[in-house]
N, C-alpha and C. Protein backbone atom coordinates (compact mmCIF):
# COMPACT_ATOMS: atom_id res chain seq x y z
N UNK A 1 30.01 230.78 213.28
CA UNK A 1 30.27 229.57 214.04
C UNK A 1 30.16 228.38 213.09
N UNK A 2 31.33 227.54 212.99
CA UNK A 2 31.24 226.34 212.39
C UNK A 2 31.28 225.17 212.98
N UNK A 3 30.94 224.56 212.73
CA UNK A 3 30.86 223.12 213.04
C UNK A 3 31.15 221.87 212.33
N UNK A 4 31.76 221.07 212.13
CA UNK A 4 32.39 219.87 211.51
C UNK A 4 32.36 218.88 212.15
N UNK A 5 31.55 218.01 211.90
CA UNK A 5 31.17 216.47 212.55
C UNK A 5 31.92 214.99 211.82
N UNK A 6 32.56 214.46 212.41
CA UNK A 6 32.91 213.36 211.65
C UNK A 6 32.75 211.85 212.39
N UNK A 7 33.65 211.10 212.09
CA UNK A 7 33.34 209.69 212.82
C UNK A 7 32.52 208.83 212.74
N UNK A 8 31.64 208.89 211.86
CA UNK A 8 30.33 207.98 211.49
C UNK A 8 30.63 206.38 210.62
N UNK A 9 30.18 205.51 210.42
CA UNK A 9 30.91 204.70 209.97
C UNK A 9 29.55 203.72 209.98
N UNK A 10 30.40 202.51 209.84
CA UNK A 10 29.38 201.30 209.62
C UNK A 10 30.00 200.03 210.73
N UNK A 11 29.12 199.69 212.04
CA UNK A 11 30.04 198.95 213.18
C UNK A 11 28.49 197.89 212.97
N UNK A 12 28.94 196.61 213.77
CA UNK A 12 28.29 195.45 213.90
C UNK A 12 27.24 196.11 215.36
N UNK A 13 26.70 195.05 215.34
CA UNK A 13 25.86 195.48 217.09
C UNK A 13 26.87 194.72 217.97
N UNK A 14 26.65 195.80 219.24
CA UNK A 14 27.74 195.45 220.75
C UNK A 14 29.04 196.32 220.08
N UNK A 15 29.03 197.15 219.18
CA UNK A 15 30.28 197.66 218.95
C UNK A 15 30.31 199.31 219.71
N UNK A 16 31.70 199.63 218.61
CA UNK A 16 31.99 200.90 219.22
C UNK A 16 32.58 202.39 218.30
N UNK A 17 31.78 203.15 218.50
CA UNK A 17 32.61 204.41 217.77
C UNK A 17 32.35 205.67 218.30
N UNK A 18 33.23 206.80 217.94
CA UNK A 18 33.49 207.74 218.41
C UNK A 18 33.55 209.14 217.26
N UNK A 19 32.37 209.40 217.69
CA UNK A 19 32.41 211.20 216.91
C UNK A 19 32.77 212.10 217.54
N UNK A 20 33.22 212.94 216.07
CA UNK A 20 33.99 213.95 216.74
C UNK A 20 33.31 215.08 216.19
N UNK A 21 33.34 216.70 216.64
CA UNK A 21 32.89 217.85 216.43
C UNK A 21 33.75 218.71 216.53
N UNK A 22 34.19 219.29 215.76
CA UNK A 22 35.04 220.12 215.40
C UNK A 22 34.57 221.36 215.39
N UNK A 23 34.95 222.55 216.53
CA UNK A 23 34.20 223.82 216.41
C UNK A 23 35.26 224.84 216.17
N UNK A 24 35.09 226.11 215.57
CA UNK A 24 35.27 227.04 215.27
C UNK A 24 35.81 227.64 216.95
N UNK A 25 36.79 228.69 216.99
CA UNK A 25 37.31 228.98 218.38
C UNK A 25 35.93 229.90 218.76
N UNK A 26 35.29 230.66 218.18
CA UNK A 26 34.22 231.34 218.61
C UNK A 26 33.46 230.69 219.34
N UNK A 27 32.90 229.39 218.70
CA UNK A 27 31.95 228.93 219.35
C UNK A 27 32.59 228.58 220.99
N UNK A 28 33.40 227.98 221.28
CA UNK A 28 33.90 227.98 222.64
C UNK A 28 33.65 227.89 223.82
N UNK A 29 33.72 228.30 225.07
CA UNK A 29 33.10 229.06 225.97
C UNK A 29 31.69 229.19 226.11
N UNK A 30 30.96 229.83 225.48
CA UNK A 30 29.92 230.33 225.85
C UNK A 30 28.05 229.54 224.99
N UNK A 31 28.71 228.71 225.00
CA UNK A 31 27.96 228.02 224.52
C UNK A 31 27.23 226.14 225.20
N UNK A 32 26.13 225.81 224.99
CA UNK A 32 26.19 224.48 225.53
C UNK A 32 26.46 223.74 224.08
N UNK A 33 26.78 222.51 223.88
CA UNK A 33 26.84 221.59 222.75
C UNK A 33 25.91 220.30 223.26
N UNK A 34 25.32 220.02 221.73
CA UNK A 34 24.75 218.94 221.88
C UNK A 34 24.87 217.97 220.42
N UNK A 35 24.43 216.73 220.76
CA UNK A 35 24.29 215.32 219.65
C UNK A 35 22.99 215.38 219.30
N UNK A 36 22.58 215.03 218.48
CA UNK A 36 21.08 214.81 218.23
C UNK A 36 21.43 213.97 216.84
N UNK A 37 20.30 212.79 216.59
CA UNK A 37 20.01 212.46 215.73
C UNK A 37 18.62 212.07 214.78
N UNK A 38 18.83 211.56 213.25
CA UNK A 38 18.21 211.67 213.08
C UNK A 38 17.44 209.95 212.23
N UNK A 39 17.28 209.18 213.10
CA UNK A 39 17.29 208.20 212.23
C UNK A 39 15.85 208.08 210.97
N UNK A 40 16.16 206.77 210.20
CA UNK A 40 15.48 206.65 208.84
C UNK A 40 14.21 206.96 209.09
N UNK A 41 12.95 207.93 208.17
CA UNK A 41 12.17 208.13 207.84
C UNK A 41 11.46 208.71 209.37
N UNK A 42 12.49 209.33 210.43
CA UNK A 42 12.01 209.71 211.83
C UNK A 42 12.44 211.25 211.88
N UNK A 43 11.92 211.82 213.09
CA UNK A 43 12.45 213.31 213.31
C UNK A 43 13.31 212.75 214.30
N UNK A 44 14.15 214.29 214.15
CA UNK A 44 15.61 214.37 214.88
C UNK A 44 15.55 214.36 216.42
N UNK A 45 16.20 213.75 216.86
CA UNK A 45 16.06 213.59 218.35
C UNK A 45 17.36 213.97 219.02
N UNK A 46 17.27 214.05 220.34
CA UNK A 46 17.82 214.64 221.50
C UNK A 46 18.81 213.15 221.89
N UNK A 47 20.34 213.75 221.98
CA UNK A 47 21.07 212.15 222.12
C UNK A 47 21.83 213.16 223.39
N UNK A 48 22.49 214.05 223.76
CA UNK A 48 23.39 214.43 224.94
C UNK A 48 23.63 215.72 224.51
N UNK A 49 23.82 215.94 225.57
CA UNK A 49 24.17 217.52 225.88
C UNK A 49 25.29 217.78 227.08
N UNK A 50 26.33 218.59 226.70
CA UNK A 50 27.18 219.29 227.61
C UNK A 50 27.50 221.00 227.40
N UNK A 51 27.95 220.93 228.66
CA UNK A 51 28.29 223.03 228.53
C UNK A 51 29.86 223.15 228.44
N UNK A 52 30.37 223.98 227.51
CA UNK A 52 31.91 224.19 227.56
C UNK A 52 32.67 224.55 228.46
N UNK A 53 31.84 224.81 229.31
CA UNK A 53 32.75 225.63 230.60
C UNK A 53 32.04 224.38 232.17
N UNK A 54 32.80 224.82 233.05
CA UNK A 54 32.36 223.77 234.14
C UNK A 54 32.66 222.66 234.25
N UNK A 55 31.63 221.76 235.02
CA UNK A 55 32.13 220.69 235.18
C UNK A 55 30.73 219.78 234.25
N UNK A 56 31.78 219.39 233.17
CA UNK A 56 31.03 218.92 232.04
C UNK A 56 30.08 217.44 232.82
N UNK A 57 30.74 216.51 233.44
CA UNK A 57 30.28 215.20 233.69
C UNK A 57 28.88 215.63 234.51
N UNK A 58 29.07 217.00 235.57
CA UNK A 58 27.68 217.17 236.50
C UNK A 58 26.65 217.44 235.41
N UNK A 59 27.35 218.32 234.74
CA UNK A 59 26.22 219.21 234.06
C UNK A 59 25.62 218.20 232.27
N UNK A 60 26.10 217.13 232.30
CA UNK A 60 25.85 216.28 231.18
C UNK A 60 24.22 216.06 231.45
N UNK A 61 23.89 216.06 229.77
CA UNK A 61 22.65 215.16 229.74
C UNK A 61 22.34 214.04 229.09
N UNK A 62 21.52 213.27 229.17
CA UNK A 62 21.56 211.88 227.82
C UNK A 62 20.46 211.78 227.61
N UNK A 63 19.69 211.40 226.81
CA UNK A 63 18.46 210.50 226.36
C UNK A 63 18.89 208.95 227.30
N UNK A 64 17.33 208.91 227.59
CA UNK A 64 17.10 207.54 228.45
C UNK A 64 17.56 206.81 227.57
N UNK A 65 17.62 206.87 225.68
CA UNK A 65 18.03 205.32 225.27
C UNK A 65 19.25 205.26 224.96
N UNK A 66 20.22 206.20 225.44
CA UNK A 66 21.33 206.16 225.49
C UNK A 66 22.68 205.84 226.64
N UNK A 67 21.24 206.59 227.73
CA UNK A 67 22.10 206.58 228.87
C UNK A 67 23.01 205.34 229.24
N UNK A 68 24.21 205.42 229.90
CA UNK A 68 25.16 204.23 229.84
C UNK A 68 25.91 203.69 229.39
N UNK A 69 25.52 204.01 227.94
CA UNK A 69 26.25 203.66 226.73
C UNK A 69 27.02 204.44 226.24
N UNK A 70 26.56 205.93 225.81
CA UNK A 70 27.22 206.91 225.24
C UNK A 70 27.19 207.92 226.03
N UNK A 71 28.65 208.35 225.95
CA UNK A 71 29.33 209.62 226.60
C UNK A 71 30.07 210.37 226.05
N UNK A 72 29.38 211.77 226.59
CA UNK A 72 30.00 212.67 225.56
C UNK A 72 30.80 213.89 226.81
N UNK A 73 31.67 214.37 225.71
CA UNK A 73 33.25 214.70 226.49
C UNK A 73 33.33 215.87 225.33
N UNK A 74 34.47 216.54 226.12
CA UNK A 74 35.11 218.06 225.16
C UNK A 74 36.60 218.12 225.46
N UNK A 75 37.06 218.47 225.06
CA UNK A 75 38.59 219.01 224.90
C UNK A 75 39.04 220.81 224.66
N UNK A 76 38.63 220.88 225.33
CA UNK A 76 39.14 222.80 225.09
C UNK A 76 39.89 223.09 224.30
N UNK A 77 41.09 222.77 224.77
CA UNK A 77 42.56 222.69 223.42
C UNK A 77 42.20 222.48 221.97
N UNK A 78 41.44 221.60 222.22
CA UNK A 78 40.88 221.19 220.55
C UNK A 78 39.99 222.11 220.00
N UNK A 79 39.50 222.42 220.99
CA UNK A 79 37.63 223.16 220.38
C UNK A 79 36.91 221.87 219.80
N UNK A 80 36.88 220.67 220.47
CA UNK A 80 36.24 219.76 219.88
C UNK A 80 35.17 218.71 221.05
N UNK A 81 34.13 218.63 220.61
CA UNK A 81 33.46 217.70 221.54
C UNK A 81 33.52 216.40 220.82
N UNK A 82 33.30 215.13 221.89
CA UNK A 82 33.16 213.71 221.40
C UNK A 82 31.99 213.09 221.66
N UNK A 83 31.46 212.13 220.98
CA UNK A 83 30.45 210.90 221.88
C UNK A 83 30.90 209.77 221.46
N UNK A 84 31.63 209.25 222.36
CA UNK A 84 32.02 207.99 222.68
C UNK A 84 30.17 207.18 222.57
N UNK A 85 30.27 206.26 221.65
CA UNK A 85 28.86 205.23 221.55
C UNK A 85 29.47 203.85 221.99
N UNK A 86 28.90 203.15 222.75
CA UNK A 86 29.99 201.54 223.15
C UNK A 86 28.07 201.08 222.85
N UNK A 87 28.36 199.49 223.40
CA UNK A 87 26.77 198.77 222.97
C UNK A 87 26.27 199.42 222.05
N UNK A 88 26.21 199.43 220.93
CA UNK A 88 25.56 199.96 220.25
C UNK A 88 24.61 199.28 219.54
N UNK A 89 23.58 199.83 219.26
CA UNK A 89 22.51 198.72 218.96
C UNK A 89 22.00 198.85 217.68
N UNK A 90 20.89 197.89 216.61
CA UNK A 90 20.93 198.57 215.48
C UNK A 90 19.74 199.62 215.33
N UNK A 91 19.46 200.06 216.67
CA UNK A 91 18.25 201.29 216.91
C UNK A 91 19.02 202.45 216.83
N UNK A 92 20.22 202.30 216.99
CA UNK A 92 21.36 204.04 217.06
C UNK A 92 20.99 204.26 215.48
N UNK A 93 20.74 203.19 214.62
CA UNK A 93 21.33 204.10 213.07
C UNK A 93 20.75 205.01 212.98
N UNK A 94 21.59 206.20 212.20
CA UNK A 94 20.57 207.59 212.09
C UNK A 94 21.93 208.12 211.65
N UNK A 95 21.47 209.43 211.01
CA UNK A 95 22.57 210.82 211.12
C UNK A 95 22.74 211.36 212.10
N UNK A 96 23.99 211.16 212.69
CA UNK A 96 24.24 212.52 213.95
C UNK A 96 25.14 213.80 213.52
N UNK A 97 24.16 214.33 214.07
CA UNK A 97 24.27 215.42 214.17
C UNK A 97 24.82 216.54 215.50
N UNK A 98 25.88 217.65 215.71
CA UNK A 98 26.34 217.91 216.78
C UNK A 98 25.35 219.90 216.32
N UNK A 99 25.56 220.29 217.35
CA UNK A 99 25.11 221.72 217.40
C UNK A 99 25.29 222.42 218.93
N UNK A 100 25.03 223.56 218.09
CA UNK A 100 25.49 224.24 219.14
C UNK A 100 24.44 225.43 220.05
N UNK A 101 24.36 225.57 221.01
CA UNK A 101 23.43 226.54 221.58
C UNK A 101 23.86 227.51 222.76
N UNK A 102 23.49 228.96 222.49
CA UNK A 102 24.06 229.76 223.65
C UNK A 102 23.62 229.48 225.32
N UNK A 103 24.80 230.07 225.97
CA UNK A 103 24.75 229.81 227.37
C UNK A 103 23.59 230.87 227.61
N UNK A 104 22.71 229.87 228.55
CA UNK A 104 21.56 230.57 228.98
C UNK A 104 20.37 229.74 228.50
N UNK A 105 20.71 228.96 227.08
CA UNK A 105 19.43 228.66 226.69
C UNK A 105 18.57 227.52 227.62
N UNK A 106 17.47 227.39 227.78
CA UNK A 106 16.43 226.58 228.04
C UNK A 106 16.40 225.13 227.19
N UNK A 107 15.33 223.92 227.73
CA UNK A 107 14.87 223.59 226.92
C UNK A 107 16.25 222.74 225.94
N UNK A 108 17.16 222.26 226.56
CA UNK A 108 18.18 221.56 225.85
C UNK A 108 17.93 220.69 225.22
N UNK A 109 16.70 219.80 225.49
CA UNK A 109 17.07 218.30 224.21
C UNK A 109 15.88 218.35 222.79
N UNK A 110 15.93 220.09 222.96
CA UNK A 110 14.57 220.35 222.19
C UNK A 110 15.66 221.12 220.62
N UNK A 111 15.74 220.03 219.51
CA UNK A 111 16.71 221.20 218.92
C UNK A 111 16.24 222.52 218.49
N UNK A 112 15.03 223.07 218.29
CA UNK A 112 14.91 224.34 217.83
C UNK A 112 15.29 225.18 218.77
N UNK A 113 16.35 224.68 220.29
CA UNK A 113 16.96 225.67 221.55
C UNK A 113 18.58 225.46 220.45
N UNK A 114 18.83 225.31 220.03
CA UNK A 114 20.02 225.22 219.15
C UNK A 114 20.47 226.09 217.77
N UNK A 115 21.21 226.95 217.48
CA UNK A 115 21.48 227.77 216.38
C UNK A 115 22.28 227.68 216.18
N UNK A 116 23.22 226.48 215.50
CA UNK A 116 24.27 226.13 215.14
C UNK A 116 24.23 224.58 214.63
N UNK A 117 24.15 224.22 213.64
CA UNK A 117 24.13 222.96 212.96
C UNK A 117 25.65 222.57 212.50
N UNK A 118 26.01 221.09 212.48
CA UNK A 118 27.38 220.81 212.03
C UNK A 118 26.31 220.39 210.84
N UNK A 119 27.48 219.37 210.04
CA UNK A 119 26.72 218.85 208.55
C UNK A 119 26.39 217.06 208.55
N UNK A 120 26.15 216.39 209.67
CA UNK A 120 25.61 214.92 209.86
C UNK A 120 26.68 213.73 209.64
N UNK A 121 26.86 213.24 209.95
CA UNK A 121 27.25 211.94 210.28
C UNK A 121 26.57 210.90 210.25
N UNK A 122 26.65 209.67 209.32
CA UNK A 122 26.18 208.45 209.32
C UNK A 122 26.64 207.53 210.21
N UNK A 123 25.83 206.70 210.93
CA UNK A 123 26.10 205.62 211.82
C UNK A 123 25.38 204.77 211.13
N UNK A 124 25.88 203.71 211.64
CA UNK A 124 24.94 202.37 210.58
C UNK A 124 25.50 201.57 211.29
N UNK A 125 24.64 200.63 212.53
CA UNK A 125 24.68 198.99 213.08
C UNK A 125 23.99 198.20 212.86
N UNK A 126 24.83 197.62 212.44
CA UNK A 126 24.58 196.53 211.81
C UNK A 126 24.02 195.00 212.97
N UNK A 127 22.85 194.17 212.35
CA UNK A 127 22.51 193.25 213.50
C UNK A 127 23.42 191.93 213.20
């Protein structure tokens, strides 16, 4: 299972960007996906979670300091998930990171429920 994260960049505060995750057709189906990041000199945290199959919007999750702001979405056709970030503040900076975890697992915004790492993404807002 691979994973390929891109979209990271350098935006002002109140801005906007959009990562993307690029998965392998395996991963697919049977799996939940999630964001997590990791900002400067902090451990990695829990940013959203969705399942590939269903109805992604019920079954979404967010971190409280995200909620509202960022939404995250999939595309089947693609094999690719997104997180749309809007308001963005200069507390988002960090590496994000997307991964992946089998259907069934527990414990979603915890990443060691995750066995599948993409390779990070820089965000950087600027005040």
């Amino acid at each position: 299972v691979q994973l390929q994260a891109s979209g990271g960049g350098l935006v002002q505060a109140g801005g906007s960007l959009r990562l993307s995750c690029a998965t392998s057709r395996r991963t697919s189906r049977y799996y939940y996906m999630g964001w997590f990041r990791q900002p400067p000199g902090k451990e990695r945290e829990f940013v959203a979670t969705i399942p590939w199959s269903g109805d992604s919007t019920y079954y979404a999750d967010y971190a409280d300091s995200v909620k509202g702001r960022f939404t995250m979405s999939r595309d089947n056709a693609k094999n690719t998930v997104y997180l749309q970030m809007n308001s963005l503040k200069p507390e988002d900076t960090a590496v994000y990171y997307c991964a992946a975890a089998p259907f069934g697992s527990e414990s979603l915004r915890h990443p060691v429920t995750y066995t599948y790492w993409g390779q990070g993404t820089q965000v950087t807002v600027s005040s």
